[in-house]
Every structure is written in C-alpha cells, then in structure tokens.
Protein backbone atom coordinates (compact mmCIF):
# COMPACT_ATOMS: atom_id res chain seq x y z
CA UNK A 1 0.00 0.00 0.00
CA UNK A 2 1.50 3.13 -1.08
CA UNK A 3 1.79 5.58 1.78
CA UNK A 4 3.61 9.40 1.26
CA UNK A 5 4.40 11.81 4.30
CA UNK A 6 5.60 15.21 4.31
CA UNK A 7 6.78 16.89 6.94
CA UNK A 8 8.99 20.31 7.45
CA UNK A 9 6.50 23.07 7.03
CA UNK A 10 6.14 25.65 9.26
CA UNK A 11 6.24 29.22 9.64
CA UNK A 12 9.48 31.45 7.82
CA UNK A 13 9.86 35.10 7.03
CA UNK A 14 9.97 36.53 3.77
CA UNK A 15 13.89 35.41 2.04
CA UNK A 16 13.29 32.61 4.26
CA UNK A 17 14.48 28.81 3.62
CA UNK A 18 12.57 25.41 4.51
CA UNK A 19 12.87 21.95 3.19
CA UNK A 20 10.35 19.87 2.69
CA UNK A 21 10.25 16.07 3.12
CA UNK A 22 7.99 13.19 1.97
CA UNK A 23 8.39 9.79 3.14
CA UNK A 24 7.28 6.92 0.98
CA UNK A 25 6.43 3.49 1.75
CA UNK A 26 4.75 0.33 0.10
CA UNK A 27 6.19 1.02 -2.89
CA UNK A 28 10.05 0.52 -5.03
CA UNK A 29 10.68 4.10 -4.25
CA UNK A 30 13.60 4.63 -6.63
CA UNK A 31 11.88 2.97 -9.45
CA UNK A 32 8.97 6.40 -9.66
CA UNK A 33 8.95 9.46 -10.41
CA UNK A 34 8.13 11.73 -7.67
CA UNK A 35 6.37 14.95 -7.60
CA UNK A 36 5.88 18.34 -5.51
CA UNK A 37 2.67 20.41 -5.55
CA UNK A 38 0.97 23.15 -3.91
CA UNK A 39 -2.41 24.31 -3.09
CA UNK A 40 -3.04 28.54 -1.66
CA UNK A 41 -6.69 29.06 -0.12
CA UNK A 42 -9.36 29.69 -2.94
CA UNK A 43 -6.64 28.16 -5.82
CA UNK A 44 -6.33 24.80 -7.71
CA UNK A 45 -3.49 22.47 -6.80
CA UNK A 46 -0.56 23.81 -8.76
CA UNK A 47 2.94 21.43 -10.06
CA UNK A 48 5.79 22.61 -8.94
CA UNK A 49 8.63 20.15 -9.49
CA UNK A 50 9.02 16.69 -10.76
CA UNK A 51 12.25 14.42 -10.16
CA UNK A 52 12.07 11.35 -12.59
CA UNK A 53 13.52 8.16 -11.40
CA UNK A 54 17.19 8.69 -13.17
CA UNK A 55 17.07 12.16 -11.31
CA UNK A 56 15.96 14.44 -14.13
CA UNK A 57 14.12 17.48 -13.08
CA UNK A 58 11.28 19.57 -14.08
CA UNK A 59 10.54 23.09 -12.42
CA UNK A 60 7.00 25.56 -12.64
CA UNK A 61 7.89 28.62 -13.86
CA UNK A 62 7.14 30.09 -10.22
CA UNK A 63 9.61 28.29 -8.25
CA UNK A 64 12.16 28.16 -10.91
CA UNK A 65 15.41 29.27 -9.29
CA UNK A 66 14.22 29.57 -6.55
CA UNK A 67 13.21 25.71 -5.33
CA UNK A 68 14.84 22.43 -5.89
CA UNK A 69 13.49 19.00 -6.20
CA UNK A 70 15.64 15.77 -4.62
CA UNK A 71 15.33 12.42 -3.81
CA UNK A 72 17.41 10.20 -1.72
CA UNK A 73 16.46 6.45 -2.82
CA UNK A 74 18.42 4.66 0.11
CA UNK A 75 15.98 6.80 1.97
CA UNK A 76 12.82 6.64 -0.05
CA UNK A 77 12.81 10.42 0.81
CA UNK A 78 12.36 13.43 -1.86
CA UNK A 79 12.84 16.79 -0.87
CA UNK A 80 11.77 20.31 -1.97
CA UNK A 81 14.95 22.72 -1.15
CA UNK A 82 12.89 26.28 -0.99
CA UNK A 83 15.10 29.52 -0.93
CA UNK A 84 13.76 33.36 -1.09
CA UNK A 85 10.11 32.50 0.37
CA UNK A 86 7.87 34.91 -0.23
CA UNK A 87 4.26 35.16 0.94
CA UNK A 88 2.80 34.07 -2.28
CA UNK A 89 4.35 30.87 -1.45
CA UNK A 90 2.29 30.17 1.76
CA UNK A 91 0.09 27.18 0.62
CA UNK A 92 -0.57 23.27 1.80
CA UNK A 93 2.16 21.28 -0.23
CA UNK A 94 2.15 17.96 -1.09
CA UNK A 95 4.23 15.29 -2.60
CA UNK A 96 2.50 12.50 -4.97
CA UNK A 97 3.69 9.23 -7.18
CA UNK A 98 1.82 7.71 -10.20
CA UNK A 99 1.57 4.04 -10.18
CA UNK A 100 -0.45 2.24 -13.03
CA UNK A 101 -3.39 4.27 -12.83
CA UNK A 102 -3.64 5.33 -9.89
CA UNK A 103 -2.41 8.96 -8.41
CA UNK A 104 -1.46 9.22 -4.62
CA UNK A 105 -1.12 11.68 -2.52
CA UNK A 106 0.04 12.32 0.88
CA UNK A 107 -1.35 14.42 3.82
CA UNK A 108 0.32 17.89 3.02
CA UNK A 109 2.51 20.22 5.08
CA UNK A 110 1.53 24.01 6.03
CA UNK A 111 3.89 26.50 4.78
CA UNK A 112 3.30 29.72 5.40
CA UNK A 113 5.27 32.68 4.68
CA UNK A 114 5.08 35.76 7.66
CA UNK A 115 7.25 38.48 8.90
C-alpha cells in the first residue's frame, strides 16, 4: 500500500528557507517518479517540481530558481529545497507518485510565509 508523508513546514519570514520532506512506503521508491505540488486558499493544486527516477528534473515557472526537487532512494525520501520565500508561497504542499493508474497523494505540510 503506497503511503507518502511530508513533513517540514512551518512558519518562515519573507527570504526565508525550509525543506520539505515526503516519506514513501509500500512502494520501489527509486523505481517512480516523484512529484511536488501546492495548493493557496481559494486556488487549484498547482505542479511545482518533478524528479524522474534517473534524477531528471522539471521546475514551474514560479519556483524556478528559486526551489529544488531531490530524492534520496536509500531513503525513499524526496525533498523540496525552498530559498527566497515569499508570501505568495504560503500554501498546503504535497508530494505524490503515479503508479499504473492510480495517483497518490500524501497528507500535506503548512507553509506559510510571515514576517
């Protein structure tokens, strides 16, 4: 059963930096691509990063430079690196995996951007 955590949101100033984890289970991690995403109040869910299995990366033009996308396999961990918050960034973000036909999701982590 596939199972996805994230943890490490919270609550960072403006220029701020967070990582984000997700934790997967039930599932050959390294054989999947993995994917971050992001829902504000009142918005849809919006992609922001994709890390294939072989490591190639794909970026939203709104977190592009700013954001990176990792995975650590021996782990079964991917990570969103996120530099120069800015408010428009506070949103629930989740991680999610495609197998067959399915989509899953997990829970979501707050982050919310303050001074």
């Amino acid at each position: 059963q596939v199972h996805l955590v994230e943890s490490g949101g919270g609550l960072v100033q403006p220029g701020g930096y967070l990582r984000l984890s997700c934790l997967a289970s039930g599932f050959t991690f390294g054989s999947y691509a993995m994917r971050w995403h992001r829902q504000a109040p009142g918005k849809e869910r919006e992609l922001l990063a994709t890390i294939s299995s072989g490591g190639t990366t794909y970026y939203a033009n709104s977190v592009k430079g700013r954001f990176t996308i990792s995975r650590d396999n021996a782990e079964n961990t991917v990570y969103l690196h996120m530099n120069s918050l800015e408010p428009e960034d506070t949103a629930m973000y989740y991680c999610s995996t495609n197998r067959g036909a399915g989509v899953y999701w997990g829970q979501g982590t707050q982050v919310t951007v303050s001074s």
